[in-house]
Every structure is written in structure tokens, then in C-alpha cells.
N, C-alpha and C. Protein backbone atom coordinates (compact mmCIF):
# COMPACT_ATOMS: atom_id res chain seq x y z
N UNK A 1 0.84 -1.17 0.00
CA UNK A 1 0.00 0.00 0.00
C UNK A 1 0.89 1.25 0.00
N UNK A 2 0.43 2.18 -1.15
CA UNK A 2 1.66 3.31 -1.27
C UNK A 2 0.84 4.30 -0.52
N UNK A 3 1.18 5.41 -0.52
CA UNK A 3 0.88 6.90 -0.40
C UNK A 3 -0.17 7.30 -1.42
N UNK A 4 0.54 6.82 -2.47
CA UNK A 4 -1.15 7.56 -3.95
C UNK A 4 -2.14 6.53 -3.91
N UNK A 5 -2.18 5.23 -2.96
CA UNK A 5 -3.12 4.86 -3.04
C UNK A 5 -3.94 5.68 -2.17
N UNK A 6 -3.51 5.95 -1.23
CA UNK A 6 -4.17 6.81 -0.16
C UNK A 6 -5.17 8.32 -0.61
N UNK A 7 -4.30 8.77 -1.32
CA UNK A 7 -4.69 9.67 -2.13
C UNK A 7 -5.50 9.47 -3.42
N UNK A 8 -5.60 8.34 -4.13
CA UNK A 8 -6.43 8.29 -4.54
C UNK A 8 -7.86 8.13 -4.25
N UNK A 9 -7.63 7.12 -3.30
CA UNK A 9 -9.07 7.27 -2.29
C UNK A 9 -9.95 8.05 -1.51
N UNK A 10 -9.10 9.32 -1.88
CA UNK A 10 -10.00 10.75 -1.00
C UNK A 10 -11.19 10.82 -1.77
N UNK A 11 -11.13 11.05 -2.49
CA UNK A 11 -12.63 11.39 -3.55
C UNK A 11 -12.37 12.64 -3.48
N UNK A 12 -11.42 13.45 -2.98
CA UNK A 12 -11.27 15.09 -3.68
C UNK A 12 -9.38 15.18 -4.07
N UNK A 13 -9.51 15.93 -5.28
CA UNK A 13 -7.91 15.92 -5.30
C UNK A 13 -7.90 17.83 -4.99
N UNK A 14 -8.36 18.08 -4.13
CA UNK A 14 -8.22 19.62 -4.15
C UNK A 14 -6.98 19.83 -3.04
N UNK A 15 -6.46 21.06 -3.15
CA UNK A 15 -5.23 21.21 -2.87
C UNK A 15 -5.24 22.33 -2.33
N UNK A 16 -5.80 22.79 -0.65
CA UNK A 16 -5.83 24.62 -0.39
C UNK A 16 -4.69 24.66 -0.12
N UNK A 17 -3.63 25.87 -0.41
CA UNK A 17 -2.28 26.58 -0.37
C UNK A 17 -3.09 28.64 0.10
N UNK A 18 -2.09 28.92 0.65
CA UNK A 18 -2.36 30.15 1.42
C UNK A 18 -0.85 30.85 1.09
N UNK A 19 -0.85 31.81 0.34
CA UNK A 19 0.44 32.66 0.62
C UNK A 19 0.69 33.28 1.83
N UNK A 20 2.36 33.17 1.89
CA UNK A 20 2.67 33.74 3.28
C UNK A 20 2.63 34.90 3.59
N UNK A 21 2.62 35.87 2.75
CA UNK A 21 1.94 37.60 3.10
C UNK A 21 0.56 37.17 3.51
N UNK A 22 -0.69 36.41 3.17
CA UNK A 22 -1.73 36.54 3.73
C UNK A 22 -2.09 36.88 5.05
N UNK A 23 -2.95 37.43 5.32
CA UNK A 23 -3.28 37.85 6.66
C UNK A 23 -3.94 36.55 7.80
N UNK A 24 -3.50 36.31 8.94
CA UNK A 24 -4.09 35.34 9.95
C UNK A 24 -5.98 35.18 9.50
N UNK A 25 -6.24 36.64 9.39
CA UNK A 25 -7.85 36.79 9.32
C UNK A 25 -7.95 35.78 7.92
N UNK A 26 -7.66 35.87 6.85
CA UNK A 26 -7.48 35.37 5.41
C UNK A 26 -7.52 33.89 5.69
N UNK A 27 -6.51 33.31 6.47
CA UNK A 27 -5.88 31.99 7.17
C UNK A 27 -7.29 31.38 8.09
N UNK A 28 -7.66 32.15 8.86
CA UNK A 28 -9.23 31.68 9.66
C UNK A 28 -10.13 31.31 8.80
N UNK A 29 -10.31 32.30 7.60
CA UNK A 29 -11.64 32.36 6.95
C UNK A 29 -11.26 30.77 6.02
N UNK A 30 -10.35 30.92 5.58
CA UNK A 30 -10.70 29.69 4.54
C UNK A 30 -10.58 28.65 5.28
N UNK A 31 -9.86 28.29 6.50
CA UNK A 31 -9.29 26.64 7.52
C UNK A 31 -11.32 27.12 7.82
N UNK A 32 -11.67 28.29 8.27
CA UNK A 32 -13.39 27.41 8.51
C UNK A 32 -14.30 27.41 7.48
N UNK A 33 -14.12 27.91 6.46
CA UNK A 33 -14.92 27.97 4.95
C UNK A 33 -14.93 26.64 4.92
N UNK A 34 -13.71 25.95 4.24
CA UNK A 34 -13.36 24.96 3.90
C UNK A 34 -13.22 23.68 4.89
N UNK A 35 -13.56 24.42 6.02
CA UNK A 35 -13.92 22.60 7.06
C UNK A 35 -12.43 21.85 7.33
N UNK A 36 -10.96 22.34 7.09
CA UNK A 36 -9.86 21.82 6.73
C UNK A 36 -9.22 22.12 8.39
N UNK A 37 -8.33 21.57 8.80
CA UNK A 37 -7.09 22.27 9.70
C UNK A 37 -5.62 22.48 9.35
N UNK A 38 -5.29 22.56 8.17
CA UNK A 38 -3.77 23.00 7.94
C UNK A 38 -4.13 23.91 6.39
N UNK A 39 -3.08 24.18 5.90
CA UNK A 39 -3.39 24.97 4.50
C UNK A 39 -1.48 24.79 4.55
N UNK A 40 -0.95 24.24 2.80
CA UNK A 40 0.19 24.12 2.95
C UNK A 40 0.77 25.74 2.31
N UNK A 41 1.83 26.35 2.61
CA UNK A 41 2.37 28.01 2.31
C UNK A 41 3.06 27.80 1.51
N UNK A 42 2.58 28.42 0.11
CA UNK A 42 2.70 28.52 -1.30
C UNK A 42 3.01 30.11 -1.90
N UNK A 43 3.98 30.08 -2.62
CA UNK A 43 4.07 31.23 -3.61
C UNK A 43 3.23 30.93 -4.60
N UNK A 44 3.54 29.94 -5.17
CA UNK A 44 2.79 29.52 -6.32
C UNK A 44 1.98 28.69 -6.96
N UNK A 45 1.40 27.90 -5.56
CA UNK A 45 0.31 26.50 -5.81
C UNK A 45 1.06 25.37 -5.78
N UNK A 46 2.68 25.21 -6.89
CA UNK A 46 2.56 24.06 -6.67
C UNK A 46 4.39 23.44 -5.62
N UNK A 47 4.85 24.83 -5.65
CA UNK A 47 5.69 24.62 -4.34
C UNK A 47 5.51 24.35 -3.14
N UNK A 48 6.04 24.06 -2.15
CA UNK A 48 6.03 24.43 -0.42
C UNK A 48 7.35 25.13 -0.39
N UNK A 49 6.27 26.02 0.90
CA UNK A 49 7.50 26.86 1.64
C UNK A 49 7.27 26.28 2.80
N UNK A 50 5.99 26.10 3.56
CA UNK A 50 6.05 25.83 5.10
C UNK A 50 4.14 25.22 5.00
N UNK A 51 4.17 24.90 5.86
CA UNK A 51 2.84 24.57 5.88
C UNK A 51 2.08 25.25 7.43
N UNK A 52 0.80 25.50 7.86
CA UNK A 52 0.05 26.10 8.75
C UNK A 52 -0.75 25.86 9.62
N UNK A 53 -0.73 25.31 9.92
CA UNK A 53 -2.31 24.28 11.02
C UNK A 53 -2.84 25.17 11.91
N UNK A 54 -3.95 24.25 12.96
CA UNK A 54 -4.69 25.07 13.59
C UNK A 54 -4.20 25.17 14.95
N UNK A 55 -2.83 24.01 14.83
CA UNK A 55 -2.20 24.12 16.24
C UNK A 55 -1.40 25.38 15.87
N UNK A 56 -0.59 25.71 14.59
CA UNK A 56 0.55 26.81 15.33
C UNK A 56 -0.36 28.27 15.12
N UNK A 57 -1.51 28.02 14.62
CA UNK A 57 -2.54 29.43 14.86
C UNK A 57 -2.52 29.44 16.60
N UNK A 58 -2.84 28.34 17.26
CA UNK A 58 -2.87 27.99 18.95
C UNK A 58 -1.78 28.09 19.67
N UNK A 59 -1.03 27.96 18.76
CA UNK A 59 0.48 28.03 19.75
C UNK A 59 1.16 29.11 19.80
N UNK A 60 1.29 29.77 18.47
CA UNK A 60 2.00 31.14 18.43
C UNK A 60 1.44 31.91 18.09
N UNK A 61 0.26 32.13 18.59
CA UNK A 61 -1.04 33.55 18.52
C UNK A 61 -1.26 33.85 19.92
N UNK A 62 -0.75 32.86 20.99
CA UNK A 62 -1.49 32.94 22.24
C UNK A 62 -1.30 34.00 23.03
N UNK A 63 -0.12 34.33 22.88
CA UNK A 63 0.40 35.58 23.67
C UNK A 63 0.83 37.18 22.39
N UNK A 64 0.25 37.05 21.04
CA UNK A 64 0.11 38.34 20.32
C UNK A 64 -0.70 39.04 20.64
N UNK A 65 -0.59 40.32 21.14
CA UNK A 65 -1.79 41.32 21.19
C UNK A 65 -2.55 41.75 20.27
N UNK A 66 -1.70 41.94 19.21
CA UNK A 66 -2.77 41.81 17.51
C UNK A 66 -2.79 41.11 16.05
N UNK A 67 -3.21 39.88 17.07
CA UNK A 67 -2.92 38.79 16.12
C UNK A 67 -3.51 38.84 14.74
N UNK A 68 -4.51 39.79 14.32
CA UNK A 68 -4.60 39.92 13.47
C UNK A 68 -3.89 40.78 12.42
N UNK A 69 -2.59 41.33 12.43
CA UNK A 69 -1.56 41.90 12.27
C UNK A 69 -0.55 41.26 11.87
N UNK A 70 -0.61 39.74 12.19
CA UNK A 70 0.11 38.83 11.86
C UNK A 70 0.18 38.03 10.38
N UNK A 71 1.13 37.77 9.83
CA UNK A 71 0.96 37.06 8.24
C UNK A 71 1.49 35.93 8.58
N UNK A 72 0.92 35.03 7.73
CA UNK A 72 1.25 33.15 7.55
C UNK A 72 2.29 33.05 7.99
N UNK A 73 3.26 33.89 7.08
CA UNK A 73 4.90 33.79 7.10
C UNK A 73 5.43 33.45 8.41
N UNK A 74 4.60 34.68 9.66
CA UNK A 74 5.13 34.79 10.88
C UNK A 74 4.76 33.52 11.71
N UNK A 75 4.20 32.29 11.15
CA UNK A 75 3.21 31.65 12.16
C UNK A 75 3.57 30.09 11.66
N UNK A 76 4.01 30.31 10.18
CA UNK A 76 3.93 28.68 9.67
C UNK A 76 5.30 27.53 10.23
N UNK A 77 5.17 26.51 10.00
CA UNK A 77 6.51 25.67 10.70
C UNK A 77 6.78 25.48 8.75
N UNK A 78 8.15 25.60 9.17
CA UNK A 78 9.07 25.29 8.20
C UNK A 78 9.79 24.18 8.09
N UNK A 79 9.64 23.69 9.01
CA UNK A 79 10.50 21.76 8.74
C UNK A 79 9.33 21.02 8.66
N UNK A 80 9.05 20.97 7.74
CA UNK A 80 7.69 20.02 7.65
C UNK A 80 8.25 18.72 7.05
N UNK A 81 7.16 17.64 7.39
CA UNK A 81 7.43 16.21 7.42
C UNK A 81 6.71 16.13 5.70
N UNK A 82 6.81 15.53 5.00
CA UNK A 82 6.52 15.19 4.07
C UNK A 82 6.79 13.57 3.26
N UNK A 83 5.47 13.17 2.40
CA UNK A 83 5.76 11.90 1.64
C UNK A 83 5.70 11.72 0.36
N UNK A 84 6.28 11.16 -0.17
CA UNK A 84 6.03 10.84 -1.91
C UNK A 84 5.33 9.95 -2.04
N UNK A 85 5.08 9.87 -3.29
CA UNK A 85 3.62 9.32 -3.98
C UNK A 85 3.98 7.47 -3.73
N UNK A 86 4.97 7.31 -3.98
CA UNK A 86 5.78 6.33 -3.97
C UNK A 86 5.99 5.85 -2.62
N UNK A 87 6.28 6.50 -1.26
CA UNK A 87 6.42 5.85 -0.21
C UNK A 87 5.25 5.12 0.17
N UNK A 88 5.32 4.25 1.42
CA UNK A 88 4.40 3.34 1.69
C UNK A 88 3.52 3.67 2.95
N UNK A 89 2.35 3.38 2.89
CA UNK A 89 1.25 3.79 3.88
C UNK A 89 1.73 3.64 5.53
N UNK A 90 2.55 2.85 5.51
CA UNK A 90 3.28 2.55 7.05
C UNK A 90 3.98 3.90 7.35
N UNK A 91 5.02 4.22 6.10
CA UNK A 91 5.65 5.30 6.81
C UNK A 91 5.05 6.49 6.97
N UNK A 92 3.67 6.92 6.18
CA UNK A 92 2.84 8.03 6.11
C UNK A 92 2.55 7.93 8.18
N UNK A 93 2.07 6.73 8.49
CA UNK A 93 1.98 6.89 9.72
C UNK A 93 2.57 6.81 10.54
N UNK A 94 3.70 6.31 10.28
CA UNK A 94 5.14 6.75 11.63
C UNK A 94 5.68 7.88 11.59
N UNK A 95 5.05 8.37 10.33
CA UNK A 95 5.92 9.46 10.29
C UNK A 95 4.74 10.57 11.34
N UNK A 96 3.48 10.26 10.94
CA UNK A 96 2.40 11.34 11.51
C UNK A 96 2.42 10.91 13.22
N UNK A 97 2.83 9.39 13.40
CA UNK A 97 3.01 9.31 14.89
C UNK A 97 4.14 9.91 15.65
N UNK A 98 5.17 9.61 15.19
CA UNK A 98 6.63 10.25 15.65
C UNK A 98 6.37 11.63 15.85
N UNK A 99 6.03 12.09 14.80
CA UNK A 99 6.27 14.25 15.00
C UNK A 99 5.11 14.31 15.28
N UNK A 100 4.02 13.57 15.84
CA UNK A 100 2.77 14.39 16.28
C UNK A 100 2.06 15.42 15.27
N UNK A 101 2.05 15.10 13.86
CA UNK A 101 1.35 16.08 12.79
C UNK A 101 0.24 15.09 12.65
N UNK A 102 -0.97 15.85 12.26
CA UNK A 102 -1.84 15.73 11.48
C UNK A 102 -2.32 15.57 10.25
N UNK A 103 -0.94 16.64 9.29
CA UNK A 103 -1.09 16.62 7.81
C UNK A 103 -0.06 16.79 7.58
N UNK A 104 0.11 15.59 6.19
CA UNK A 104 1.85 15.69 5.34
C UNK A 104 1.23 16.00 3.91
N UNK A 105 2.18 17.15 3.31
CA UNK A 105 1.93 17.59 2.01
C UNK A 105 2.69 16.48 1.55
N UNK A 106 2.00 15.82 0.35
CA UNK A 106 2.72 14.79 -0.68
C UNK A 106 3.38 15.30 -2.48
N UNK A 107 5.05 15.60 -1.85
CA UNK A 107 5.55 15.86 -2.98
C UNK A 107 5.99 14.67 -3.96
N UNK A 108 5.69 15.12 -5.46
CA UNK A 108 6.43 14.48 -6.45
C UNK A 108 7.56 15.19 -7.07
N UNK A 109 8.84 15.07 -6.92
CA UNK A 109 10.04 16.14 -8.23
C UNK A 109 9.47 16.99 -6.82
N UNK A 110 9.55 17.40 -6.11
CA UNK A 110 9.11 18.75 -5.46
C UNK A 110 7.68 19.71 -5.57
N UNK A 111 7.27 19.27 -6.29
CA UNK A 111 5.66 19.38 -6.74
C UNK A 111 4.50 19.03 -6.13
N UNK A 112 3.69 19.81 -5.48
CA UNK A 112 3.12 19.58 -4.41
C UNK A 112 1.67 18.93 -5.03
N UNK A 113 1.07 17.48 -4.60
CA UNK A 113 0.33 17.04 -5.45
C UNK A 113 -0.78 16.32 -4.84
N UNK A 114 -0.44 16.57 -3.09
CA UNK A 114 -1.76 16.52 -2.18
C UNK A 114 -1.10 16.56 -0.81
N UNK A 115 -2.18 16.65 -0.33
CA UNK A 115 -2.36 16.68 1.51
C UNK A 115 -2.64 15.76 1.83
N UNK A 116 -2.53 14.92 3.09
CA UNK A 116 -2.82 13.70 3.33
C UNK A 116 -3.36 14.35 5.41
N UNK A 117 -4.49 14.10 5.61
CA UNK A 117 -4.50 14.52 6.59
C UNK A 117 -4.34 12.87 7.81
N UNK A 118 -4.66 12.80 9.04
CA UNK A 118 -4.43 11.68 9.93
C UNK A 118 -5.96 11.52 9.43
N UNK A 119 -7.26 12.10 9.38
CA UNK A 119 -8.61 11.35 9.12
C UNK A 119 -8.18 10.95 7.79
N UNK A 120 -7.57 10.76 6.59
CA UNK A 120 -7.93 10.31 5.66
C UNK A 120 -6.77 9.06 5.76
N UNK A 121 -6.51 9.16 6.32
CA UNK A 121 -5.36 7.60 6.64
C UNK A 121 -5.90 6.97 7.94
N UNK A 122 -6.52 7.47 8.77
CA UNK A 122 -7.70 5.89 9.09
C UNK A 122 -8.57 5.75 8.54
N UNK A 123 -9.22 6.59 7.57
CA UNK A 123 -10.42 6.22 7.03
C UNK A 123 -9.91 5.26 5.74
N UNK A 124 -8.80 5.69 5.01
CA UNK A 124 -8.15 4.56 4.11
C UNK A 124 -7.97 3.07 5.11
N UNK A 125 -7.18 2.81 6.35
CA UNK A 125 -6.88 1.88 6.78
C UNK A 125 -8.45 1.51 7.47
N UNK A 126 -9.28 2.07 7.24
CA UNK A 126 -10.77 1.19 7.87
C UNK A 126 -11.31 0.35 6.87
N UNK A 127 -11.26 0.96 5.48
CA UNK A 127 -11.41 0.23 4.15
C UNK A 127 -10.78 -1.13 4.02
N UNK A 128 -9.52 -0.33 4.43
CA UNK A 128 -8.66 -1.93 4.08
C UNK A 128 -9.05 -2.94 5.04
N UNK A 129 -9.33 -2.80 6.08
CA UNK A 129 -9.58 -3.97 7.24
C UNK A 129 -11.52 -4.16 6.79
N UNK A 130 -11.80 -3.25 6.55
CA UNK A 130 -13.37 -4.26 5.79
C UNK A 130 -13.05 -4.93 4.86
N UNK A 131 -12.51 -4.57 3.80
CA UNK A 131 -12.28 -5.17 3.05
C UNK A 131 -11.45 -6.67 2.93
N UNK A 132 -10.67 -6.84 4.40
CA UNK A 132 -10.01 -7.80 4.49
C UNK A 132 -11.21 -8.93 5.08
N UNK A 133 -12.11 -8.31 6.12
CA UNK A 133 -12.76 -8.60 6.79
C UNK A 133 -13.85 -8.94 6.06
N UNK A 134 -14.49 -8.39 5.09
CA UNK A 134 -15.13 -9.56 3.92
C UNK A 134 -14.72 -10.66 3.64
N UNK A 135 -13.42 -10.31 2.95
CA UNK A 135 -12.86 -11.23 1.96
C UNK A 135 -12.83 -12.91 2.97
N UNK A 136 -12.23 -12.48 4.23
CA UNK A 136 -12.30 -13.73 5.19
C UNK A 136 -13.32 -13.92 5.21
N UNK A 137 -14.77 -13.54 5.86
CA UNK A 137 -16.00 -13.47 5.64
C UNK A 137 -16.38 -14.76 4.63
N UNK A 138 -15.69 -14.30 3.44
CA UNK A 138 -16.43 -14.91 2.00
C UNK A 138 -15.87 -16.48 2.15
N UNK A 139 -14.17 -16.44 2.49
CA UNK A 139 -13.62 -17.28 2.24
C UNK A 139 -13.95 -18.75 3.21
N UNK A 140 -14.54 -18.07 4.84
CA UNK A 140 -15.38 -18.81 5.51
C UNK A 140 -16.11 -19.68 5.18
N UNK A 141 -17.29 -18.60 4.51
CA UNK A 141 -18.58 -19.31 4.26
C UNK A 141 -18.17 -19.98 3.14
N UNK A 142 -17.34 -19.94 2.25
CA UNK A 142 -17.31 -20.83 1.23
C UNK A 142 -17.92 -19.65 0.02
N UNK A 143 -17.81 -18.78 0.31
CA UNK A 143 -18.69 -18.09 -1.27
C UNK A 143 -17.91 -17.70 -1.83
């Protein structure tokens, strides 16, 4: 099981990116428009510079007096964990267990070509265990 299987199985290939001049307010509106908790920090859609979640909005807003004064730039983590299309579904999750992230942008060549959040990698690994869990099922009964 790779990584693009994972990604293929979202049923959306949409991709929100937020430039890092954007404003925190800009950063709120679309993470609750869009129902999402990270947005990866893009010049140009299909680079990374850093990526944004709703923890380092929580972590390094807590003590700004005008946090809305603040741009992406000032707020995003820059060592971000990342996987290729090509790596395997195990390491997508040691990697999200080890550093405690939620979401790894999935580069190809450096080309940013999805998000993989922690709900869409148990909801992939719930598939797979029904699906296993049929198949025994079938192989039981004889069908």
C-alpha cells in the first residue's frame, strides 16, 4: 500500500495553499470555509515553503496582542514532514506518529500534489480492514 493509493481514495484531489503575506484573518476564513485544519504556504500552488495548522494558529497567537496583524509567514513551521507518492502507507503513519502532525503535504520532483491529513489515513486503513474482513468473511462461508 503506497501513499497515492491513499490519495487516490479521497474522492477530492483539491489542494488549499495560502500565501505567506496573507493575513491570519485570510488563514481563519478559509481553515473554517473549507472545514480543513492545515493549509500548505505557497508562492505559487505548486511549491512548499512551510505549511500552517490550527495548532501553530494555537500556539504562536497565544500571547500576540494583535494577532490579526500577523501574516502566515510569521506563524507557519518550516520543517515540515513530508511523503512521496511512492512511499508506503506505514511510513505516512510513523511518520504522523513520531512528530505528532496531522497533515503531510505529498511531494512528487518537489511538486506539491496533495495533503494527506491523519482522518484520511484511518479512514483509508478502515477500508482496508473491511475489506479484508469480507474477503475472510467470503472465504469462511465458502462463497
Amino acid at each position: 500500500m503506497r501513499v497515492s493509493d491513499v490519495l487516490a481514495s479521497k474522492g477530492s484531489d483539491a489542494i488549499y495553499t495560502i500565501k505567506p503575506e496573507a493575513s491570519i484573518r485570510e488563514l481563519l476564513d478559509v481553515l473554517a470555509d473549507r472545514n480543513i485544519g492545515a493549509m500548505v504556504v505557497s508562492d505559487d500552488g505548486e511549491t512548499m515553503i512551510g505549511i500552517v495548522s490550527e495548532r501553530d494558529v494555537v500556539r504562536k497567537l497565544r500571547d500576540v496582542e494583535n494577532a490579526r496583524d500577523v501574516t502566515v509567514a510569521s506563524i507557519m513551521t518550516t520543517d515540515v514532514q513530508v511523503a512521496g507518492p511512492d512511499d508506503s502507507f506505514k511510513s505516512l503513519m510513523i511518520a504522523m506518529t513520531e512528530h505528532r502532525v496531522r497533515h503531510i503535504p505529498v511531494l512528487d520532483d518537489g511538486r506539491l500534489v496533495g495533503v494527506l491529513s491523519i482522518g484520511d489515513a484511518v479512514k483509508h486503513r478502515m477500508e482496508q480492514l473491511e475489506f479484508e474482513r469480507d474477503q475472510l468473511n467470503k472465504y469462511v462461508s465458502g462463497g
